[in-house]
Protein backbone atom coordinates (compact mmCIF):
# COMPACT_ATOMS: atom_id res chain seq x y z
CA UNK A 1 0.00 0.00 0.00
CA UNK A 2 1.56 3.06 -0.69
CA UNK A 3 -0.25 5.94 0.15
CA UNK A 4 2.40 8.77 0.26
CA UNK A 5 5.65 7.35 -0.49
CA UNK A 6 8.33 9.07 -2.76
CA UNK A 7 8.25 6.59 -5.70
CA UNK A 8 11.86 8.41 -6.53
CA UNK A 9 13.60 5.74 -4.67
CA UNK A 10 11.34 3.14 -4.19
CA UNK A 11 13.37 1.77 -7.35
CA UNK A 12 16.70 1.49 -5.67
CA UNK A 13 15.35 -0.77 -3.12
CA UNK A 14 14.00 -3.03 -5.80
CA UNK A 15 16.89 -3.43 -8.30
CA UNK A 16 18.62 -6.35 -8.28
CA UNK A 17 21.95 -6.61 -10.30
CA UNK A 18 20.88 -9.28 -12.41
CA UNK A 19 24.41 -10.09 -13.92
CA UNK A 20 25.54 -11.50 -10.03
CA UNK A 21 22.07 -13.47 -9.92
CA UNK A 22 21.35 -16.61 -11.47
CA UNK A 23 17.42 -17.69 -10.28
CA UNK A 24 15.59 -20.98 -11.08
CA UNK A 25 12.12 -19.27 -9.90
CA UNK A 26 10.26 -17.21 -12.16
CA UNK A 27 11.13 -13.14 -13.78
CA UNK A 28 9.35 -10.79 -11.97
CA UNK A 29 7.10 -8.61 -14.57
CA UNK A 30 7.40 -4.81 -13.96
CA UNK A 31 4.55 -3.22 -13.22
CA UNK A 32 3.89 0.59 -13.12
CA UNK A 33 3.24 2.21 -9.39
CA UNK A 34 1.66 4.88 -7.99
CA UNK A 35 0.67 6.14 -5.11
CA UNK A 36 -2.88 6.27 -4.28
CA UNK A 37 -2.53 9.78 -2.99
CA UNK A 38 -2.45 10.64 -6.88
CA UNK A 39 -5.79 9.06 -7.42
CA UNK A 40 -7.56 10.33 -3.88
CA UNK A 41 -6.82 13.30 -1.75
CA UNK A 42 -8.91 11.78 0.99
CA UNK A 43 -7.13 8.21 1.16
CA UNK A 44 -5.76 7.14 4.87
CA UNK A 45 -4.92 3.89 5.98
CA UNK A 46 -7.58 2.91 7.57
CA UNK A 47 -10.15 3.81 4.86
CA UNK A 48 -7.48 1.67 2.55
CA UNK A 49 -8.22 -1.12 5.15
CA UNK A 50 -11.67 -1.41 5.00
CA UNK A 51 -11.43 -1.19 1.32
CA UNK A 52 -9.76 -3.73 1.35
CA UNK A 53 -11.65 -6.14 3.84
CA UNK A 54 -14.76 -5.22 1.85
CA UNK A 55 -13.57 -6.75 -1.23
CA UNK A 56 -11.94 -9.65 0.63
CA UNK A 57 -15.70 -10.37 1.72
CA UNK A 58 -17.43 -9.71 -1.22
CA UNK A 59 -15.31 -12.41 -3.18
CA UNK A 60 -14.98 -14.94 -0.49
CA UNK A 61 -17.17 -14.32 2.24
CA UNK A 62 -20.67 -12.91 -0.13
CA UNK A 63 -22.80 -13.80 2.01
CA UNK A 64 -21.31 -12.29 4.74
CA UNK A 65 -20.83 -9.35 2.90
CA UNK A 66 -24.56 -9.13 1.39
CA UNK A 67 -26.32 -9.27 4.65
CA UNK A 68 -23.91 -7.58 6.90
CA UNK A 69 -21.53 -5.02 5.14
CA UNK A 70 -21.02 -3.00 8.83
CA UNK A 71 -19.99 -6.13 10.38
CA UNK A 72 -17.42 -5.79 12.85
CA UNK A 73 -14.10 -7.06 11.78
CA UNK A 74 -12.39 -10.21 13.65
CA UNK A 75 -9.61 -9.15 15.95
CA UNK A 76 -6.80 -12.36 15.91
CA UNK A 77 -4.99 -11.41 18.97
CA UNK A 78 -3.26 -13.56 21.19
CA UNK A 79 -6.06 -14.92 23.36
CA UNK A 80 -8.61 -15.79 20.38
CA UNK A 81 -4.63 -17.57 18.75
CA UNK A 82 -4.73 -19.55 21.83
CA UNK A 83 -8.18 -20.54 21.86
CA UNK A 84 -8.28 -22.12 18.54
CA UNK A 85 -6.16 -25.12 17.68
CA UNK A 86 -6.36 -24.67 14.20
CA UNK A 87 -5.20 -21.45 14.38
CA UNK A 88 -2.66 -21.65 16.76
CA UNK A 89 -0.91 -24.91 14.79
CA UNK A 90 -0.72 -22.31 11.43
CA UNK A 91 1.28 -19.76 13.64
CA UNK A 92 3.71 -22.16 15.39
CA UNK A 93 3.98 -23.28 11.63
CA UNK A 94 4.69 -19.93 10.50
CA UNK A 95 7.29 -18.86 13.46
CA UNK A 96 9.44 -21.91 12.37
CA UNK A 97 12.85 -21.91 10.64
CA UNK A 98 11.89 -23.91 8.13
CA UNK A 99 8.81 -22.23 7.17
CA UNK A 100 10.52 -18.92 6.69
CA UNK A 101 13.90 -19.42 5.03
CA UNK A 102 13.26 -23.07 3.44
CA UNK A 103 11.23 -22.01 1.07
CA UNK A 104 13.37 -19.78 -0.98
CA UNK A 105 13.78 -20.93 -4.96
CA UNK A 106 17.24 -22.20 -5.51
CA UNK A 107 19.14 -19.10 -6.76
CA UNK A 108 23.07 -18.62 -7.35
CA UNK A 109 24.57 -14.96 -6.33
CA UNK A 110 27.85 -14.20 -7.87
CA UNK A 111 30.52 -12.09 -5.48
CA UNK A 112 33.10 -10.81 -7.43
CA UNK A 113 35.92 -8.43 -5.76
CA UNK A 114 39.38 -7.44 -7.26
CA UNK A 115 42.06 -6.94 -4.78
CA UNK A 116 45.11 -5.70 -4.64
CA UNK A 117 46.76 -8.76 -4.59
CA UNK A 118 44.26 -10.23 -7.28
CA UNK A 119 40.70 -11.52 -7.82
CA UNK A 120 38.20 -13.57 -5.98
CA UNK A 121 34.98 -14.63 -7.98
CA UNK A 122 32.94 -16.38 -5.73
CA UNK A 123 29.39 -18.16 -6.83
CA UNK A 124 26.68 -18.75 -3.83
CA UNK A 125 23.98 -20.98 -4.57
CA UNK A 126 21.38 -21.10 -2.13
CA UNK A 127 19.25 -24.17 -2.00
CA UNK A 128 15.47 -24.67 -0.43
CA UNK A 129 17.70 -26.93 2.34
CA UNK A 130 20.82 -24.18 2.70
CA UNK A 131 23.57 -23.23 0.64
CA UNK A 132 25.79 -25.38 -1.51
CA UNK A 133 29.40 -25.34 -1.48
CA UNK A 134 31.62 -24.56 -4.07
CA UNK A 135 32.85 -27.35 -6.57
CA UNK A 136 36.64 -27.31 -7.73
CA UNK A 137 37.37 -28.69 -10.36
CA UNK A 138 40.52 -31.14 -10.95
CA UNK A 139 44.05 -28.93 -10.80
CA UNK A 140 41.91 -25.58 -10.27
CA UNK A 141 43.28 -24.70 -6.99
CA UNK A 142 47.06 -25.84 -8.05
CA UNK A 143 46.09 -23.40 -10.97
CA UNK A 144 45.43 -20.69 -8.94
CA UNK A 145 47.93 -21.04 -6.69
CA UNK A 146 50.48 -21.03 -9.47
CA UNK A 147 48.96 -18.06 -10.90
CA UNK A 148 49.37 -15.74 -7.29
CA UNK A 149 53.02 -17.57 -6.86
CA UNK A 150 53.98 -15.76 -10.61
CA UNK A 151 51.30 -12.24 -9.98
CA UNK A 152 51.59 -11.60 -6.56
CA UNK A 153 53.85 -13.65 -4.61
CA UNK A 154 53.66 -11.67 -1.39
CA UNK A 155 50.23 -13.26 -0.71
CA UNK A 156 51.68 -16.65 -0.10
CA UNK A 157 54.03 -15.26 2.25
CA UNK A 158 52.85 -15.53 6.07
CA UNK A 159 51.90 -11.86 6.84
CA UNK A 160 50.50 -11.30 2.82
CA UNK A 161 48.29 -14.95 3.47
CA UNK A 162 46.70 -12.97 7.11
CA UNK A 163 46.23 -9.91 4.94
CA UNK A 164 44.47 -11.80 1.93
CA UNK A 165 42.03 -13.64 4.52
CA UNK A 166 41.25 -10.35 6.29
CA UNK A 167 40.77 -8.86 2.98
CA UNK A 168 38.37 -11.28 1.88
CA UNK A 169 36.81 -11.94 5.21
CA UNK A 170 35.87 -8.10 5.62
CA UNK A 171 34.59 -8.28 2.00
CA UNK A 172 32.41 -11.14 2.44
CA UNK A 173 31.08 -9.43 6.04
CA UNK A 174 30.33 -6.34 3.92
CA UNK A 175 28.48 -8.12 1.27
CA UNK A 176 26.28 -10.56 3.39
């Protein structure tokens, strides 16, 4: 619901830099926004609310609706939670780990820094059950560590190795 908001950066908060994410869910479609200030200079929240529970009744609840378009709203707090089973086993459901992150798509996000001592592209793929280690493949690390011993030796040396690992630990910290 946005009633007021400054569209102006509402974009920033919803960009994604799709080159560092690889998804196996489905494209979001853009749609335009407004704000329903534009469209009603009396608009509140609360008048948005009942809007809102109006048409929730009318399409699922018509008879409800029909005979009884003033009725009063049902309050779930706490008590009325802990008076109905039903209820109270979809909440307990809802407050669990698994119900909250387990259900993401399985996505990979690519991390990619350069340092001064070289470059560290590193791919995260997130699965419904956690996240997913990197895979090496045969010789890749020998590769690589071939590659800093000719480009920048200093990292292999004791102090340059605790400078590359705070380097890329204080990255990582930044970026997750």
């Amino acid at each position: 619901m946005l009633i007021d908001t400054d569209l102006s950066s509402l974009g920033q908060y919803l960009k994604v830099e799709k080159s560092n994410l690889e998804s196996k869910g489905t494209a979001s479609v853009r749609s335009p926004v407004t704000r329903l200030r534009e469209s009603s200079f009396t608009i509140d929240h609360l008048s948005f609310c009942e809007a809102v529970r109006s048409e929730f009744l009318k399409r699922y609840a018509y008879n409800q609706w029909r005979h009884n378009k003033e009725g009063e709203p049902i309050i779930l707090d706490e008590a009325m939670i802990e008076r109905n089973e039903d209820v109270k086993a979809i909440r307990d459901d809802m407050k669990t780990w698994k119900w909250t992150y387990g259900q993401t798509p399985e996505f990979t996000y690519w991390l990619e820094k350069v340092f001064p001592w070289g470059s560290v592209l590193l791919p995260l793929t997130a699965l419904a059950v956690g996240m997913e280690g990197q895979q090496y493949e045969s010789g890749a690390l020998d590769m690589a560590i071939e590659r800093i011993k000719d480009e920048a030796p200093e990292v292999l040396s004791p102090k340059g190795a605790v400078e590359a690992v705070k380097d890329v630990a204080q990255w990582l910290k930044n970026e997750l």
